[in-house]
C-alpha atoms as a PDB file:
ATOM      1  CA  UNK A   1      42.925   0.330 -28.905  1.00  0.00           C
ATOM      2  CA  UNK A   2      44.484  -1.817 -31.732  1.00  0.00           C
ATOM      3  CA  UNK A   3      44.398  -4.813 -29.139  1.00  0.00           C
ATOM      4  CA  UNK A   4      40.727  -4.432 -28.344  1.00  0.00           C
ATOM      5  CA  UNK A   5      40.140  -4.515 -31.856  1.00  0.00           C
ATOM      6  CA  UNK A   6      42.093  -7.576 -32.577  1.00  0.00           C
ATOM      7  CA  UNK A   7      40.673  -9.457 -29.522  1.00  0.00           C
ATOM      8  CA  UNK A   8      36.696  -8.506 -30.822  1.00  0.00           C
ATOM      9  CA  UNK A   9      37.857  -9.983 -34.228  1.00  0.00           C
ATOM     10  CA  UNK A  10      39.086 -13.030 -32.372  1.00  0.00           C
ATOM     11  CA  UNK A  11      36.531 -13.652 -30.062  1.00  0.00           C
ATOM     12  CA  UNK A  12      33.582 -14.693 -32.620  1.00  0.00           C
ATOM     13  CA  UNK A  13      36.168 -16.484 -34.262  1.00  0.00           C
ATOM     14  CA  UNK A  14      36.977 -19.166 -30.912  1.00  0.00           C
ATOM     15  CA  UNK A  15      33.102 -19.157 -30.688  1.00  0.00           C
ATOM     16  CA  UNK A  16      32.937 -20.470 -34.008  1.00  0.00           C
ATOM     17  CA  UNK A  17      35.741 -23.183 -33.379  1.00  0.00           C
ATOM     18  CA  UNK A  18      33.779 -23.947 -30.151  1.00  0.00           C
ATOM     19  CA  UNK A  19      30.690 -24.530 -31.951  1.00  0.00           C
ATOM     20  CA  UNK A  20      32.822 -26.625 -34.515  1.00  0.00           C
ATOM     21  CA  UNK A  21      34.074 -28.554 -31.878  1.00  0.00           C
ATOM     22  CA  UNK A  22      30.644 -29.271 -30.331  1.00  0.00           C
ATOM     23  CA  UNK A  23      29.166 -30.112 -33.504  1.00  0.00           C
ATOM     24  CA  UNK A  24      31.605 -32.830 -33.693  1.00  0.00           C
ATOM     25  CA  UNK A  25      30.474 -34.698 -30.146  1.00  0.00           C
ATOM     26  CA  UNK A  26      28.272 -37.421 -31.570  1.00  0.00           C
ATOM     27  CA  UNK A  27      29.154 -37.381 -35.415  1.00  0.00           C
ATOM     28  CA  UNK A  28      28.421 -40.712 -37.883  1.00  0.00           C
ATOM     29  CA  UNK A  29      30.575 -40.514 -40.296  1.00  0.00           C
ATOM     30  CA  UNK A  30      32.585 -43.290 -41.639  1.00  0.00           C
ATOM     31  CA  UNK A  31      36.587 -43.586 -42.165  1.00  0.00           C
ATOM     32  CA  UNK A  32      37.029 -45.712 -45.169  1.00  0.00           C
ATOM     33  CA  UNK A  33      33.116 -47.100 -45.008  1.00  0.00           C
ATOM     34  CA  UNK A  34      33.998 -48.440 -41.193  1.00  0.00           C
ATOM     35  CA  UNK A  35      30.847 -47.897 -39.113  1.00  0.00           C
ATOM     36  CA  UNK A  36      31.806 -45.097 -36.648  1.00  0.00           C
ATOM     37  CA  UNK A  37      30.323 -43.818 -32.795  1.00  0.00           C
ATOM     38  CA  UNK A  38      28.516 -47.392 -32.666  1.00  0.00           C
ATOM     39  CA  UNK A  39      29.471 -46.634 -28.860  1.00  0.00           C
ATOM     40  CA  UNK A  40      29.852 -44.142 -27.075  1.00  0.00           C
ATOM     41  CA  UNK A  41      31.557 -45.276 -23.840  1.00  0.00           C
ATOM     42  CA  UNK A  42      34.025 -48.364 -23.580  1.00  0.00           C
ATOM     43  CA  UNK A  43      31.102 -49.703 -21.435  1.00  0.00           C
ATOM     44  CA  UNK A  44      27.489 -49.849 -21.983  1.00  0.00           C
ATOM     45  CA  UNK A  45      26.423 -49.929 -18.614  1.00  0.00           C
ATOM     46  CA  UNK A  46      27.698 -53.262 -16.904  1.00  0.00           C
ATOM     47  CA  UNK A  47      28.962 -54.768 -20.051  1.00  0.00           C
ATOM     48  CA  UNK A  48      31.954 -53.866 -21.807  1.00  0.00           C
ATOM     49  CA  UNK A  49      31.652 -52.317 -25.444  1.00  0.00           C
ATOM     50  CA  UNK A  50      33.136 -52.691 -28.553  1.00  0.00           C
ATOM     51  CA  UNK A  51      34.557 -48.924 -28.894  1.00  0.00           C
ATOM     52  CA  UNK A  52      38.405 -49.080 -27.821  1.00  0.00           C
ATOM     53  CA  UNK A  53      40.752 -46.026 -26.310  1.00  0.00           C
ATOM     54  CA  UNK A  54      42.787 -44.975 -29.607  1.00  0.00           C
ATOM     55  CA  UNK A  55      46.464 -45.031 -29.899  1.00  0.00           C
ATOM     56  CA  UNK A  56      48.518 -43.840 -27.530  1.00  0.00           C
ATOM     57  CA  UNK A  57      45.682 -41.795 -25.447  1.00  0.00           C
ATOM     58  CA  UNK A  58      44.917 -42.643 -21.813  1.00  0.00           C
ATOM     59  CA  UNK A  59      41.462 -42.802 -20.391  1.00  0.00           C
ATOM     60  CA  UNK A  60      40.829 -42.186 -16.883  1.00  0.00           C
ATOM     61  CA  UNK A  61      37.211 -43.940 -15.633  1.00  0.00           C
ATOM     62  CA  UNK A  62      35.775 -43.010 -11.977  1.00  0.00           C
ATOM     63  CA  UNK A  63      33.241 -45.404 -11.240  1.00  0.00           C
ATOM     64  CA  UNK A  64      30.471 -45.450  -8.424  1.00  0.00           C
ATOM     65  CA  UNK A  65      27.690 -47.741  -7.587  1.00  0.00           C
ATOM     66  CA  UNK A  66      25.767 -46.570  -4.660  1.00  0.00           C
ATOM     67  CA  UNK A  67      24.052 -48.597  -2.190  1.00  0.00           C
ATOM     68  CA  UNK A  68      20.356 -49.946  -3.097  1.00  0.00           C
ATOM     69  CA  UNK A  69      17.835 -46.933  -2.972  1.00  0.00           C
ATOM     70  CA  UNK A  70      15.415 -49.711  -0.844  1.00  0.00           C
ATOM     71  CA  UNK A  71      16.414 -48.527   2.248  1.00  0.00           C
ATOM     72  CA  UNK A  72      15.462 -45.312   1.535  1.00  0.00           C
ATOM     73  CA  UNK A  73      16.412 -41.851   3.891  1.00  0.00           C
ATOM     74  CA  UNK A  74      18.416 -44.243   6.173  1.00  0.00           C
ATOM     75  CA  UNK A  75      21.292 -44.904   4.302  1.00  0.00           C
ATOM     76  CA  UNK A  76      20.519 -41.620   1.850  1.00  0.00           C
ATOM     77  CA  UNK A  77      19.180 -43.745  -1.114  1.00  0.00           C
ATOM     78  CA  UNK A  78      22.393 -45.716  -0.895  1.00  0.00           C
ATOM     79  CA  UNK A  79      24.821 -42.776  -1.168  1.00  0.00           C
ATOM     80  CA  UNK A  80      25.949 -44.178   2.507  1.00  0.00           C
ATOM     81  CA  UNK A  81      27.208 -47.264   1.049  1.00  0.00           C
ATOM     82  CA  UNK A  82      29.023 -46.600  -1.757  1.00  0.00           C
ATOM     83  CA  UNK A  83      31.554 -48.621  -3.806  1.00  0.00           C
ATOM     84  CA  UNK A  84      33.989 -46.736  -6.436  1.00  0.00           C
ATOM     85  CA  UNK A  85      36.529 -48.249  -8.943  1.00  0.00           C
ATOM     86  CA  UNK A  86      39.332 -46.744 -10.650  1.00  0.00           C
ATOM     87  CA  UNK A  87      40.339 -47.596 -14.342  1.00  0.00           C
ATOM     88  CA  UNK A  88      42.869 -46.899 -16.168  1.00  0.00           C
ATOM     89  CA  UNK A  89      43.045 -47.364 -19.960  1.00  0.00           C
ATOM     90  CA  UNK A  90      45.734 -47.476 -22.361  1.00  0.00           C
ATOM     91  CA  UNK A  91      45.583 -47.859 -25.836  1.00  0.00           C
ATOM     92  CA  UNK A  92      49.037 -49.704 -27.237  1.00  0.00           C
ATOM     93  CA  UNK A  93      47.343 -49.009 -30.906  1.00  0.00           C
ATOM     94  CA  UNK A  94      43.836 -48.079 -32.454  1.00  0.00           C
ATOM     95  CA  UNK A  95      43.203 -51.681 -32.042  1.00  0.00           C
ATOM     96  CA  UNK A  96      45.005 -52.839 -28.935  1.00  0.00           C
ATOM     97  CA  UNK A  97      44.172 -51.441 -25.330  1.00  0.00           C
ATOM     98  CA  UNK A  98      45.010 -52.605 -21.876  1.00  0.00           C
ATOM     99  CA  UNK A  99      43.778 -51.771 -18.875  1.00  0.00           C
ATOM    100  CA  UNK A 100      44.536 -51.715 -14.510  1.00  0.00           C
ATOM    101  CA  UNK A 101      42.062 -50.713 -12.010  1.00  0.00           C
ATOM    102  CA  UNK A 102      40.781 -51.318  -8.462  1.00  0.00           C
ATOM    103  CA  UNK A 103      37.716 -51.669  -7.224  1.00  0.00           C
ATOM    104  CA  UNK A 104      36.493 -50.844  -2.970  1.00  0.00           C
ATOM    105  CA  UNK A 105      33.702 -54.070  -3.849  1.00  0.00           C
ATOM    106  CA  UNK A 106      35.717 -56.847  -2.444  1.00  0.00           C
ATOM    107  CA  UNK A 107      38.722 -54.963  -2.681  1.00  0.00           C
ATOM    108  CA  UNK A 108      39.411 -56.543  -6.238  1.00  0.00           C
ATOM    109  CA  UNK A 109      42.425 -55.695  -9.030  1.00  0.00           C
ATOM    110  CA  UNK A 110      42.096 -56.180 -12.394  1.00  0.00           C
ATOM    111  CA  UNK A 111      44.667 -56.598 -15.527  1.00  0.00           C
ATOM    112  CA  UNK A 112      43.058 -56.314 -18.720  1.00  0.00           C
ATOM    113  CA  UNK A 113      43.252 -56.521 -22.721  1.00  0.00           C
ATOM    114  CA  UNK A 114      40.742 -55.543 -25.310  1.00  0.00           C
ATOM    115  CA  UNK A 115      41.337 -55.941 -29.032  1.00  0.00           C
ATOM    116  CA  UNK A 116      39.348 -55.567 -31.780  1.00  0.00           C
ATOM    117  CA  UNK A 117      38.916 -58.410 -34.491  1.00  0.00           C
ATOM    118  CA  UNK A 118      36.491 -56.980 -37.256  1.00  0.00           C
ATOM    119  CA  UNK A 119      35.218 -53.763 -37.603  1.00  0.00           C
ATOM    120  CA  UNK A 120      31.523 -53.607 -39.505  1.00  0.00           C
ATOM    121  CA  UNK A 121      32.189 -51.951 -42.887  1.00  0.00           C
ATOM    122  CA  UNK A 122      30.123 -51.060 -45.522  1.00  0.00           C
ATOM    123  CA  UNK A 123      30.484 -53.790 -48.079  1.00  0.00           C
ATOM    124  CA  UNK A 124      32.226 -56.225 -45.536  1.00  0.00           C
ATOM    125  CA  UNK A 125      31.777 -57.252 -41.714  1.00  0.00           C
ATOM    126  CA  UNK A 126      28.401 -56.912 -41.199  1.00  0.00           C
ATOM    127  CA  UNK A 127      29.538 -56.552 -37.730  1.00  0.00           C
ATOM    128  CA  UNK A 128      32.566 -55.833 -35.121  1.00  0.00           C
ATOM    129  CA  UNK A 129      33.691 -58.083 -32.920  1.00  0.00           C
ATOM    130  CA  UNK A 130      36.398 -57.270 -29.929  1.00  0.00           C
ATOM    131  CA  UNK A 131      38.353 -59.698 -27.820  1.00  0.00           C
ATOM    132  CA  UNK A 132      38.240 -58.941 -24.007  1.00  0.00           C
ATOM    133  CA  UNK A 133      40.116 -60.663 -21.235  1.00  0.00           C
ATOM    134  CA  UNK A 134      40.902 -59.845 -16.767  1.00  0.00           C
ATOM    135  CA  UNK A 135      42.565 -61.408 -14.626  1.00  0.00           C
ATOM    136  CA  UNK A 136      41.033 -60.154 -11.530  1.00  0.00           C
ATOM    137  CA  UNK A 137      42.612 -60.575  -7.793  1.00  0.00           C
ATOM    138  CA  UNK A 138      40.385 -60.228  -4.619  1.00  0.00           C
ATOM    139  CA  UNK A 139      42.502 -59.255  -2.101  1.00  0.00           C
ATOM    140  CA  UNK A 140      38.953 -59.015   0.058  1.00  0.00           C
ATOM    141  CA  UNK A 141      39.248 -62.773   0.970  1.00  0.00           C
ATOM    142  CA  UNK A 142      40.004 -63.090   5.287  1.00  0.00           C
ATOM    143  CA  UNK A 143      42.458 -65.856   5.893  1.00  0.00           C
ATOM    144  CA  UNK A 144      40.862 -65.892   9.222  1.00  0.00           C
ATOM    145  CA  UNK A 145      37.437 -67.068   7.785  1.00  0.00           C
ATOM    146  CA  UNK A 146      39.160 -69.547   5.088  1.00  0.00           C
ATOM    147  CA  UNK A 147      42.208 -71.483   7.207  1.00  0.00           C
ATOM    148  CA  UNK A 148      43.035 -73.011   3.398  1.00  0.00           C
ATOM    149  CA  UNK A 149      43.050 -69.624   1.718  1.00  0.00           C
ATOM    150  CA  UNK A 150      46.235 -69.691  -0.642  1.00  0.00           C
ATOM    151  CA  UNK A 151      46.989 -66.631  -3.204  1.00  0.00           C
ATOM    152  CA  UNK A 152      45.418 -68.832  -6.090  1.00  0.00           C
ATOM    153  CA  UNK A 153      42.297 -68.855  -4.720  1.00  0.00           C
ATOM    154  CA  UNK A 154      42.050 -65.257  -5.206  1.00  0.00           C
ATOM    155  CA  UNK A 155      42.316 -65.410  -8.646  1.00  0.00           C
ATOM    156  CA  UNK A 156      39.410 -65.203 -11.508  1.00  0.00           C
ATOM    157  CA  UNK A 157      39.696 -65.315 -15.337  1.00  0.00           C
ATOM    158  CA  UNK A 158      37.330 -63.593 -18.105  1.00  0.00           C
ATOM    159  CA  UNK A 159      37.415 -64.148 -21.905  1.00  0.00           C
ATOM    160  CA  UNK A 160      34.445 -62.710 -23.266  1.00  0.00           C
ATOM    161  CA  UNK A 161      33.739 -61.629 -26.637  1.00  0.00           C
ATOM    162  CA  UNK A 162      32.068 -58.810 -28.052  1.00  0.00           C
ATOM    163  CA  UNK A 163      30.004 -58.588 -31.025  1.00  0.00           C
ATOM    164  CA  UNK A 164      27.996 -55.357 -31.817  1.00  0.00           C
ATOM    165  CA  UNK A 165      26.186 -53.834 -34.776  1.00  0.00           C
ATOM    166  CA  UNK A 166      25.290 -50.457 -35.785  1.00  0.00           C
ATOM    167  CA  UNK A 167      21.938 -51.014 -37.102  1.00  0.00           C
ATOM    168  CA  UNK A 168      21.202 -47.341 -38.391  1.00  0.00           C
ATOM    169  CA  UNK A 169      22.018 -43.993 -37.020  1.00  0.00           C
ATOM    170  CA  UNK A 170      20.539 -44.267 -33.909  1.00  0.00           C
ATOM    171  CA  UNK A 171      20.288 -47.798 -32.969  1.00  0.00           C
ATOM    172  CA  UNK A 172      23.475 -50.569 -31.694  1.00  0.00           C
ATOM    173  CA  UNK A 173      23.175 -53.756 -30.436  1.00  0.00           C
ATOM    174  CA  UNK A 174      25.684 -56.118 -29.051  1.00  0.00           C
ATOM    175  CA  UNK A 175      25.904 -59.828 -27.358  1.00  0.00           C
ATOM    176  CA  UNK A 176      28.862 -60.874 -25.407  1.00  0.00           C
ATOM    177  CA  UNK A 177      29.442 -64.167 -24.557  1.00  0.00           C
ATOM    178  CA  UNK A 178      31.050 -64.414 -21.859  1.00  0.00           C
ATOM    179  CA  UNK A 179      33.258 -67.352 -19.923  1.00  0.00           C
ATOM    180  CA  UNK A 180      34.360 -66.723 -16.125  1.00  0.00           C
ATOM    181  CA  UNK A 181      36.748 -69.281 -14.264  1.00  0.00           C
ATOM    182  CA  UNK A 182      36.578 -68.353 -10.445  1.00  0.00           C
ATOM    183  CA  UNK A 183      39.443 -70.689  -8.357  1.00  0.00           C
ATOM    184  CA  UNK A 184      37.373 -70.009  -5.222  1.00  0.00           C
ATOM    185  CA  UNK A 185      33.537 -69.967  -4.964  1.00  0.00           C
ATOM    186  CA  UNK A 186      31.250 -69.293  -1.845  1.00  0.00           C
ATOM    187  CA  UNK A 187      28.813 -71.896  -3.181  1.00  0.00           C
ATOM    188  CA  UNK A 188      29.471 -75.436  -2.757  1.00  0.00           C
ATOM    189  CA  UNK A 189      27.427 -75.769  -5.949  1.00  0.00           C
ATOM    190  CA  UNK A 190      28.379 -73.300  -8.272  1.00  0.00           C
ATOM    191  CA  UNK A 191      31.020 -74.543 -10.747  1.00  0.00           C
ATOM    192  CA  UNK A 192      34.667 -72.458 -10.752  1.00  0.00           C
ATOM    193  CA  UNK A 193      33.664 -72.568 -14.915  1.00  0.00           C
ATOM    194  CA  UNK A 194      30.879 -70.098 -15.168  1.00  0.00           C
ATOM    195  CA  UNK A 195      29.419 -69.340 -18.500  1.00  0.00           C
ATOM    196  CA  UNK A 196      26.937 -66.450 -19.597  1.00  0.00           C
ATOM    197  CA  UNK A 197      25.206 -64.493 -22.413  1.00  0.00           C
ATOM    198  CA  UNK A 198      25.182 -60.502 -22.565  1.00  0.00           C
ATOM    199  CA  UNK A 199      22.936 -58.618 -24.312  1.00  0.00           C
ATOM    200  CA  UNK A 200      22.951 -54.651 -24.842  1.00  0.00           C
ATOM    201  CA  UNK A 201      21.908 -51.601 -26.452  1.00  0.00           C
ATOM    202  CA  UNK A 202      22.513 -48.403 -27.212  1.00  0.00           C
ATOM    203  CA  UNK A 203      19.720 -45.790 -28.739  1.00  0.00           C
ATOM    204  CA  UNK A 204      20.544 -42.509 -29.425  1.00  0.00           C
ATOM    205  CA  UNK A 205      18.235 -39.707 -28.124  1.00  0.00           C
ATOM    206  CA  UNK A 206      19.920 -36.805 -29.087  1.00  0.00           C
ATOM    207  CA  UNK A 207      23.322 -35.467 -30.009  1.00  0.00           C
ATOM    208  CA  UNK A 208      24.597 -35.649 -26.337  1.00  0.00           C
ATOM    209  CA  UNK A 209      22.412 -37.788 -25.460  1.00  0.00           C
ATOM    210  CA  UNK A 210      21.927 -41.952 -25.443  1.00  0.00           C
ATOM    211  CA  UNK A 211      19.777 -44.391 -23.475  1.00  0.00           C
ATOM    212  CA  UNK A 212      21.704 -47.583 -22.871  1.00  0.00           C
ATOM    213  CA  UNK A 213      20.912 -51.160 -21.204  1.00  0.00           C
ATOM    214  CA  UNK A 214      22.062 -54.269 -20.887  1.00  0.00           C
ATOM    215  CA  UNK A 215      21.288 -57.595 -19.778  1.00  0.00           C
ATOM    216  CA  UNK A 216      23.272 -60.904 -18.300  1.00  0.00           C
ATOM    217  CA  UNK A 217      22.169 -64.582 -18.381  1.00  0.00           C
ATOM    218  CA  UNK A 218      24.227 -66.814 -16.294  1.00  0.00           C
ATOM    219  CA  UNK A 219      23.939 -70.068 -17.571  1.00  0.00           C
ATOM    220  CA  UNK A 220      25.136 -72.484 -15.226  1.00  0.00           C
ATOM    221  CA  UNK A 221      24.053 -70.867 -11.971  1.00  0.00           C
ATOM    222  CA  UNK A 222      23.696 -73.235  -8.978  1.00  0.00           C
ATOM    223  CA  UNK A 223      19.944 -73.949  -8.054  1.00  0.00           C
ATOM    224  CA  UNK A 224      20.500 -73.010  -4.327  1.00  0.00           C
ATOM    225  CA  UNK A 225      21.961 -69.411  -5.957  1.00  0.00           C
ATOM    226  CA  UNK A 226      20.393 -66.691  -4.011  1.00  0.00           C
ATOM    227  CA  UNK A 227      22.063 -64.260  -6.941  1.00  0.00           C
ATOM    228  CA  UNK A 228      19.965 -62.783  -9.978  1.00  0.00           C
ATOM    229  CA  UNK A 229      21.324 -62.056 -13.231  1.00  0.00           C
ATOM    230  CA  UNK A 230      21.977 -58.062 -14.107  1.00  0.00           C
ATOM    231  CA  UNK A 231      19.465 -55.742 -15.737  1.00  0.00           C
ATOM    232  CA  UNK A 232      20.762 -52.417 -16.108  1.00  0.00           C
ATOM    233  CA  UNK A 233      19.623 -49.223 -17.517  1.00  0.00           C
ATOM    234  CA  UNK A 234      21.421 -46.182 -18.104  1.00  0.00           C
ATOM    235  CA  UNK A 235      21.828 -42.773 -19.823  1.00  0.00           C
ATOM    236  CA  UNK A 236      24.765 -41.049 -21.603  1.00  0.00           C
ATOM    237  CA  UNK A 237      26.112 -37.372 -21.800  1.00  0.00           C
ATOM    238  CA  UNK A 238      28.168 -36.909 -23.814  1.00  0.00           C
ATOM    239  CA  UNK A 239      30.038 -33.181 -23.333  1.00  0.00           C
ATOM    240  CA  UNK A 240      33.276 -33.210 -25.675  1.00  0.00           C
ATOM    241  CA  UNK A 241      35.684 -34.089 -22.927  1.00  0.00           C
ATOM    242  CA  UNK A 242      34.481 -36.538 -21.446  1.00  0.00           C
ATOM    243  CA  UNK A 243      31.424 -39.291 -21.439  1.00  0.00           C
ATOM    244  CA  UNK A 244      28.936 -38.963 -18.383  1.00  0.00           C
ATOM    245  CA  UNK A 245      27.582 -42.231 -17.721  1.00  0.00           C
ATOM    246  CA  UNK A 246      24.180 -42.568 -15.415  1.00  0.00           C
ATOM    247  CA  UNK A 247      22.377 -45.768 -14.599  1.00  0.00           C
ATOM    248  CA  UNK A 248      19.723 -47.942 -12.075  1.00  0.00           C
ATOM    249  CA  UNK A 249      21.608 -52.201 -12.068  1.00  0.00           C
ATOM    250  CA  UNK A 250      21.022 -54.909  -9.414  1.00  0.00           C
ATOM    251  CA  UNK A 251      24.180 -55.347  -8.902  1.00  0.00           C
ATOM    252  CA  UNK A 252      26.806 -53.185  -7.029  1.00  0.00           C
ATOM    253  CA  UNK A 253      30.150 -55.100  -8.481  1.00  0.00           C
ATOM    254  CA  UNK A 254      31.377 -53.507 -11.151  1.00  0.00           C
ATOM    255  CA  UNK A 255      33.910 -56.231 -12.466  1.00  0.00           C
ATOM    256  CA  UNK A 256      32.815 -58.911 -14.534  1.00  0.00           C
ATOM    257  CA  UNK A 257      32.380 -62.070 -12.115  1.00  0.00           C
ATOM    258  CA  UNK A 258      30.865 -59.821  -9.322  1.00  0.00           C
ATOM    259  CA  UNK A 259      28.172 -58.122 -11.741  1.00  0.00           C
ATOM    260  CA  UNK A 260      27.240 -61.558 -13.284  1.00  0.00           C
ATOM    261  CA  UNK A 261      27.994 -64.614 -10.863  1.00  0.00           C
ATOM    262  CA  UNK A 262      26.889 -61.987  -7.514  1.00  0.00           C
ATOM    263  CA  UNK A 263      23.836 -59.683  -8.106  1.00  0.00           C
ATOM    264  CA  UNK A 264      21.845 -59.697  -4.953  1.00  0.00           C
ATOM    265  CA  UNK A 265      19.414 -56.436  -6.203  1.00  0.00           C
ATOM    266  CA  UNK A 266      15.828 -57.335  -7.372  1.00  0.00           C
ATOM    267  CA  UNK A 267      13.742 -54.936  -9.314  1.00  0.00           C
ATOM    268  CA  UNK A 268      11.118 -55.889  -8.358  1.00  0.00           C
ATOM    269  CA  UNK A 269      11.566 -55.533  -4.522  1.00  0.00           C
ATOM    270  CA  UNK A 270      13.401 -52.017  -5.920  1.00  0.00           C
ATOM    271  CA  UNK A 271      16.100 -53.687  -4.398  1.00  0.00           C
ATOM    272  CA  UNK A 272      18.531 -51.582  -6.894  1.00  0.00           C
ATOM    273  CA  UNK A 273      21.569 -49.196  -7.228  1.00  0.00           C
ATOM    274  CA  UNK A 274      22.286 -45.958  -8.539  1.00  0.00           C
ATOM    275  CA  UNK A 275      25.524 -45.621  -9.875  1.00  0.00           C
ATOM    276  CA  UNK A 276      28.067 -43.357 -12.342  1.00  0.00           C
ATOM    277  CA  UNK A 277      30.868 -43.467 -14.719  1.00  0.00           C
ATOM    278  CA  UNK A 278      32.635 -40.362 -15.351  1.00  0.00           C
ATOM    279  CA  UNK A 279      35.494 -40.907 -17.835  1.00  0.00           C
ATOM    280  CA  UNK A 280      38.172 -38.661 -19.044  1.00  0.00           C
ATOM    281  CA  UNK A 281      40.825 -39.158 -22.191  1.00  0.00           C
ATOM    282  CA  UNK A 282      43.783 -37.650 -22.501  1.00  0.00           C
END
């Protein structure tokens, strides 16, 4: 009887620390005046963000982009042709992450870094801005349909930068800049250098929830280009454990050249792709 009576005086007790804990999902405090929760997920939709995996935890990220929801019933609103990407995230200190994951589009592996260089503060940066490099490998290339094909030809290289602002409580922007060196190209056109402009968003709906978007503008895309830049618009949950990430894009690659230098989608054909990012820190 003593035990029943000890685990009724615990139980409203956990359901308080529960409550605690969910309070905490989406706070905006500051540490030291830094602006804080200016992201919620390391990406905004195609885009990376400026928020970084903290020191010494590990972030798992499942990734899917479906098929385009033109074809309708036939291919199930795209779930029939679905791509998915693995990432995992490191972070060497609060500052310092790096990151390995594989992707089904074009069978592609990436090696990354992401490190902050200002953090907005109250009475200082007016805004943060974060370093981000890949080296990607597409081990999709056929030596059969390229005779020349050698190993360096499968190699790409991103340095972008980051640079986002918490305008108020519910509002972030960012623009990433973005420069993408590709040793092999399918256009005769296109230029190996590619350069582009980001531009994202993040507004706050509720405490779980965010709508998020973001847009690329490839600037050097070859005029006989039959690729678009990305739109992309998304939604985030936000559950304590993990970040739920929801969104409509034009384009099914998920890593940086493939989403800007090779979106086929149109929205306005509704030539576009469902897709998810489920992430998980531990």
């Amino acid at each position: 009887m003593r035990i029943l009576i000890f685990i009724l005086t615990l139980f409203p007790l956990s359901t308080i620390a529960q409550d605690d804990l969910l309070n905490e999902i989406d706070t905006d405090s500051t540490w030291a005046n830094y602006a804080d929760a200016t992201f919620k997920g390391l990406k905004i939709v195609n885009f990376e963000s400026t928020k970084l995996v903290a020191k010494n935890q590990f972030t798992f990220i499942v990734a899917h982009r479906f098929g385009s929801i033109e074809n309708g019933i036939d291919t199930f609103f795209g779930l029939d042709d679905a791509v998915t990407r693995l990432n995992f995230i490191y972070g060497i200190s609060d500052g310092f992450n790096v990151g390995f994951s594989r992707s089904s589009f074009q069978k592609i592996y990436e090696f990354s870094t992401k490190y902050r260089i200002l953090r907005q503060k109250e009475s200082g940066s007016p805004f943060t801005v974060v370093g981000f490099n890949e080296l990607l490998i597409n081990t999709g290339l056929n030596k059969d349909n390229l005779p020349l094909l050698e190993f360096k030809h499968r190699l790409t290289y991103v340095a972008q930068l980051l640079i986002s602002r918490k305008i108020n409580t519910n509002l972030s922007l960012e623009l990433a800049p973005t420069f993408f060196h590709e040793n092999y190209v399918a256009i005769d056109e296109q230029d190996n250098s590619q350069y582009a402009l980001g531009i994202g968003g993040r507004y706050k709906l509720s405490k779980r929830w965010s709508i998020n978007a973001d847009y690329g503008w490839h600037l050097n895309r070859a005029g006989n280009s039959p690729y678009k830049n990305p739109l992309s618009i998304g939604f985030d949950l936000e559950t304590g454990g993990h970040v739920f990430q929801m969104h409509f894009t034009n384009a099914q690659g998920m890593n940086t050249n493939t989403y800007l230098g090779q979106a086929t989608g149109d929205w306005g054909d509704g030539d576009i792709f469902f897709g998810f990012n489920l992430s998980r820190t531990f």
